[in-house]
C-alpha atoms as a PDB file:
ATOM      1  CA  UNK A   1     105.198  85.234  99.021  1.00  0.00           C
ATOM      2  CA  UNK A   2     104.953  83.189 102.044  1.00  0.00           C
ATOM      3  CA  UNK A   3     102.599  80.807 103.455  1.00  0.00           C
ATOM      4  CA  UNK A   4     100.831  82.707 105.290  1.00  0.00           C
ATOM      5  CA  UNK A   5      97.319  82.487 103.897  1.00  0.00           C
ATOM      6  CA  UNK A   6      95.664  85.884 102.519  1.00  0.00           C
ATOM      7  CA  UNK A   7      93.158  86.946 104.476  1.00  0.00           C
ATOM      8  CA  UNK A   8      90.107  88.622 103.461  1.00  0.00           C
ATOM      9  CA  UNK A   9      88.333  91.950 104.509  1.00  0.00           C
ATOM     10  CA  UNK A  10      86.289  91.648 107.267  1.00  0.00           C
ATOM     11  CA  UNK A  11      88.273  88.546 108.576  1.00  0.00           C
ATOM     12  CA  UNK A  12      88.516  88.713 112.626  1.00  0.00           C
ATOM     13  CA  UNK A  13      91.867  87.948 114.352  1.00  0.00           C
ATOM     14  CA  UNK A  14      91.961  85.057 116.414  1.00  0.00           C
ATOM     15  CA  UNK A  15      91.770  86.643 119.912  1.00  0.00           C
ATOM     16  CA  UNK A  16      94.519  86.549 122.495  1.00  0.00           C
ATOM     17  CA  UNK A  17      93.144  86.244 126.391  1.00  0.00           C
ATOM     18  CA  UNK A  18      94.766  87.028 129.277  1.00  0.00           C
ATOM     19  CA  UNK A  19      92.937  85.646 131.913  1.00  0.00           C
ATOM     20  CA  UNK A  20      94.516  87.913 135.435  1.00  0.00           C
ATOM     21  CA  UNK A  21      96.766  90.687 134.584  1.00  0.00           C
ATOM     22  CA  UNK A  22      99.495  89.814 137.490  1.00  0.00           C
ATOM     23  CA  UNK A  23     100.247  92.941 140.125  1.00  0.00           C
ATOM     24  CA  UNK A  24     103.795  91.395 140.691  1.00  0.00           C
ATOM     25  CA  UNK A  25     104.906  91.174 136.766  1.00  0.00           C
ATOM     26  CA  UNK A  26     103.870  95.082 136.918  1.00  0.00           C
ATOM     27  CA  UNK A  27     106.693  95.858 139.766  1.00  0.00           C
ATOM     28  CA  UNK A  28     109.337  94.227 137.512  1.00  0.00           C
ATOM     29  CA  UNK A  29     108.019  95.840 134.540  1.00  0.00           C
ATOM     30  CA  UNK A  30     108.193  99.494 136.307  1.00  0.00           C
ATOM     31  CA  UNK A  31     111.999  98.390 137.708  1.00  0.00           C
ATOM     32  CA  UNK A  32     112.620  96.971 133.967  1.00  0.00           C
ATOM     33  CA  UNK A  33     111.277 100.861 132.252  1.00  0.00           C
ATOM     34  CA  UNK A  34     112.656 102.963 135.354  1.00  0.00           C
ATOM     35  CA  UNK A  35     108.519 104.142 135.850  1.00  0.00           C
ATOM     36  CA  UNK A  36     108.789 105.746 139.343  1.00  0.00           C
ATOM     37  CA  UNK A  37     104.751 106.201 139.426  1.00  0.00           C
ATOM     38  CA  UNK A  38     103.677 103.922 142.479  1.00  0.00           C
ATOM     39  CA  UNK A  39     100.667 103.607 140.905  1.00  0.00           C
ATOM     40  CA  UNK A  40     102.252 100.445 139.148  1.00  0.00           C
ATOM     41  CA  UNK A  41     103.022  98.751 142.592  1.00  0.00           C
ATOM     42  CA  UNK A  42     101.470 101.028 146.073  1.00  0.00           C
ATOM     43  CA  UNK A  43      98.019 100.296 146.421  1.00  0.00           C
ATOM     44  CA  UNK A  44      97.615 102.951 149.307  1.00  0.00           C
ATOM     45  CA  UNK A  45      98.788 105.417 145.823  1.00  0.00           C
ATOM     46  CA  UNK A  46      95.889 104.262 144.098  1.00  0.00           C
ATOM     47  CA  UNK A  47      93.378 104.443 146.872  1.00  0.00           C
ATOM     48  CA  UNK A  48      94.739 108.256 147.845  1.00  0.00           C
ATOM     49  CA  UNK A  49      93.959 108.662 144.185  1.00  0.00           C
ATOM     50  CA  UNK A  50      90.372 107.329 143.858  1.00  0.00           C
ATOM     51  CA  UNK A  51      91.589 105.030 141.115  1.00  0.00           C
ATOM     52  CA  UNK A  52      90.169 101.554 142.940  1.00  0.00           C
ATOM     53  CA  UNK A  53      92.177  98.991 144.839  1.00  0.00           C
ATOM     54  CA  UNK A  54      94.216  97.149 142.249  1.00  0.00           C
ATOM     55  CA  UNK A  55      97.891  98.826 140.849  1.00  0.00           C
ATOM     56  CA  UNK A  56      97.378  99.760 137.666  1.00  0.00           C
ATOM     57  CA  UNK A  57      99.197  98.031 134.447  1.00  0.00           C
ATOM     58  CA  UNK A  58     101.776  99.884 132.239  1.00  0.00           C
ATOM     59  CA  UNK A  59     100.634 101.087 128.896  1.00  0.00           C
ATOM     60  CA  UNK A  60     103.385  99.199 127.263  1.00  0.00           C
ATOM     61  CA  UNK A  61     102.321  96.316 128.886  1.00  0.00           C
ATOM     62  CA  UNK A  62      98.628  96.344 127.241  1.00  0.00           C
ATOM     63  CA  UNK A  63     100.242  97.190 123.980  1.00  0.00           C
ATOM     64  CA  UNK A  64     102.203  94.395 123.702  1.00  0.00           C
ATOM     65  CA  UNK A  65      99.297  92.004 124.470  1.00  0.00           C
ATOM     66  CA  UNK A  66      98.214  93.709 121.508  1.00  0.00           C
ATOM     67  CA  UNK A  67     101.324  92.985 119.451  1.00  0.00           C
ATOM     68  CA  UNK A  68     101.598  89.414 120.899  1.00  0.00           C
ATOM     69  CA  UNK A  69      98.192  88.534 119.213  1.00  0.00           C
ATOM     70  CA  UNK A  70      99.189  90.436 116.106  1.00  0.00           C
ATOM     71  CA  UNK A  71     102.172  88.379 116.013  1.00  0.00           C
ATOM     72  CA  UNK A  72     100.556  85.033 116.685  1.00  0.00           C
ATOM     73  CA  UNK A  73      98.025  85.519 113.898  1.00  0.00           C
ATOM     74  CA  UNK A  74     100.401  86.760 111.385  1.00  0.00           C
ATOM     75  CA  UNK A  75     103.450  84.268 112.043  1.00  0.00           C
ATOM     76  CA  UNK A  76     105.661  86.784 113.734  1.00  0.00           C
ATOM     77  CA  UNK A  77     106.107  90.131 115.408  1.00  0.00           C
ATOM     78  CA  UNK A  78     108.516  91.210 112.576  1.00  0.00           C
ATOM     79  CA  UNK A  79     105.399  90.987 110.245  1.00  0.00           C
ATOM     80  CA  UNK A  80     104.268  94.301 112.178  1.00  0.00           C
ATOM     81  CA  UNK A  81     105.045  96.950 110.108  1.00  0.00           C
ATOM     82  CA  UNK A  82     103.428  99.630 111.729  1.00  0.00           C
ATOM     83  CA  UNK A  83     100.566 100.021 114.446  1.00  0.00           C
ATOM     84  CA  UNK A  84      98.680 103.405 116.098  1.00  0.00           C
ATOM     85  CA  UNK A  85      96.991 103.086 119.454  1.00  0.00           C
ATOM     86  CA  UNK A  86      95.028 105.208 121.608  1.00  0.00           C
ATOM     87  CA  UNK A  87      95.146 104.598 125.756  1.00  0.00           C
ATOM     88  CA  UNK A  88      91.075 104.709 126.445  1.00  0.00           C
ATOM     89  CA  UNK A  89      91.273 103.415 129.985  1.00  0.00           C
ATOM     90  CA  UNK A  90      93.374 102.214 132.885  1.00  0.00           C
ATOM     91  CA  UNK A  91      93.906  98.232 133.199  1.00  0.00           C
ATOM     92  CA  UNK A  92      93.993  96.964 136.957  1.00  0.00           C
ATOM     93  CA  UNK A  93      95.748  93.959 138.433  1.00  0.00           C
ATOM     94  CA  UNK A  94      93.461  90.963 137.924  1.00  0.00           C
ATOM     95  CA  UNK A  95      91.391  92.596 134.819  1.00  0.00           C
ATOM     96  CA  UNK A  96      90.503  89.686 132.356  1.00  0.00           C
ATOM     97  CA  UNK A  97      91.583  91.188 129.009  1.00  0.00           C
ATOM     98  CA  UNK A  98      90.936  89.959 125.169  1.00  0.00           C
ATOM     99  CA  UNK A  99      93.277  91.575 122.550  1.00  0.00           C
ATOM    100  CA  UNK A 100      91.629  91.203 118.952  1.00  0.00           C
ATOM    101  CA  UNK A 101      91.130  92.744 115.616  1.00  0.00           C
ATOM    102  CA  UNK A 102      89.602  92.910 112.380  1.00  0.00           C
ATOM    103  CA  UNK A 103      91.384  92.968 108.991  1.00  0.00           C
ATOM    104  CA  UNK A 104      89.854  96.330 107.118  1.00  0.00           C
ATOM    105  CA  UNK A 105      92.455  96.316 104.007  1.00  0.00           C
ATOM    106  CA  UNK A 106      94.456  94.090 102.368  1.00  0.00           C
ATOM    107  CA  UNK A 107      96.878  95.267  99.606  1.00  0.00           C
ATOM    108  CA  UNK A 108      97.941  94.151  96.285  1.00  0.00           C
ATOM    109  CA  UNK A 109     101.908  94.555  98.058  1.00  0.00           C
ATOM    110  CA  UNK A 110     101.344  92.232 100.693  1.00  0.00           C
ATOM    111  CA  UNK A 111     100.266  94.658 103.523  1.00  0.00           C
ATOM    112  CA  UNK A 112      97.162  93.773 105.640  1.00  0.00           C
ATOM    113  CA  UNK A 113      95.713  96.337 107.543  1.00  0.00           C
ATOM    114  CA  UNK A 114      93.751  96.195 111.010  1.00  0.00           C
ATOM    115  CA  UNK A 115      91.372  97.713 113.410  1.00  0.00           C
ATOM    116  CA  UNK A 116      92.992  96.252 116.730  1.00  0.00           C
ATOM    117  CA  UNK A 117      91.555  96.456 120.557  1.00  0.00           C
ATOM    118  CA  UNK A 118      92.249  95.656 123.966  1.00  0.00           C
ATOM    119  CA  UNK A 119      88.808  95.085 125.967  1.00  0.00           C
ATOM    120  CA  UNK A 120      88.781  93.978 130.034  1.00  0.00           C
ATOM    121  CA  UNK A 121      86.134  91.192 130.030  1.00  0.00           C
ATOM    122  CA  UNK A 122      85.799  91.274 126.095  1.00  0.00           C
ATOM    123  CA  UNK A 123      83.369  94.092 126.364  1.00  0.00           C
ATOM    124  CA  UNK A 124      85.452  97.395 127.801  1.00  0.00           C
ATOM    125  CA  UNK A 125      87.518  99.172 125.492  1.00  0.00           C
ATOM    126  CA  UNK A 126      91.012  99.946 127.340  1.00  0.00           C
ATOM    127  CA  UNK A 127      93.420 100.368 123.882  1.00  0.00           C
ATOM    128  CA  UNK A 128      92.084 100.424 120.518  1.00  0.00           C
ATOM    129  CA  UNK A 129      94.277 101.218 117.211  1.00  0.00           C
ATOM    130  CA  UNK A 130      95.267 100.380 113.961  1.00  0.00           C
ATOM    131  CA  UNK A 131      98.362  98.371 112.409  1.00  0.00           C
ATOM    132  CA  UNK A 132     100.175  97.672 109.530  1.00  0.00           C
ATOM    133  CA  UNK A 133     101.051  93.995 108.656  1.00  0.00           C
ATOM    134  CA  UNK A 134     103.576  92.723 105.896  1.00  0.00           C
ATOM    135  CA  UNK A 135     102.939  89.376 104.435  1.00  0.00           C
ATOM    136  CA  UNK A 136     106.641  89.551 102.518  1.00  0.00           C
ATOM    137  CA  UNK A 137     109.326  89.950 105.535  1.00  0.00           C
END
């Protein structure tokens, strides 16, 4: 067993804030993941689209904000055994975010289980999920 310390049901996950989600880390992202969809870069795109005035982030992006935190918490991303997400909204250049979480399981084998979120200002849902943790890597 390692020294990570068991947590309990009910337990929240220290939160992970992102303060600005940065326009220009989306470009390299869309060059990095070959995403041709300007919406990740052309703000004229988004406008023509009625989506607002800010690109919009990648969905990979927001879910790894979510597995950042998860790895924080639990001492390492390799601790993630499994995790299930659902895209509930767009996240726009400059959104505050909070990724965070609440353990709803924890099992007699060493895996912790999670109700995880992404919210813009704390409040707005954007991503929300579950995931698998191992305490035993």
């Amino acid at each position: 067993m390692s020294a990570f310390p068991r947590p309990s049901v009910g337990d929240e996950l220290p939160p992970m804030i992102i303060e600005s989600v940065d326009a220009e880390k989306m470009k390299t992202m869309a060059a990095l993941l070959g995403d041709s969809n300007p919406i990740h870069w052309d703000v004229d795109t988004v406008r023509e689209l009625g989506m607002g005035d800010q690109p919009v982030n990648q969905g990979p992006n927001n879910l790894g904000y979510v597995m950042n935190m998860l790895g924080d918490w639990a001492g390492g991303a390799e601790r993630i055994q499994k995790i299930r997400v659902r895209f509930l909204d767009n996240v726009f250049a400059g959104d505050r975010l909070e990724a965070g979480g609440t353990v709803t399981a924890v099992g007699d084998d060493g895996t912790i289980e999670c109700d995880v979120w992404l919210a813009r200002d704390g409040t707005h849902p954007v991503l929300a999920g579950t995931a698998t943790l191992v305490l035993v890597v």
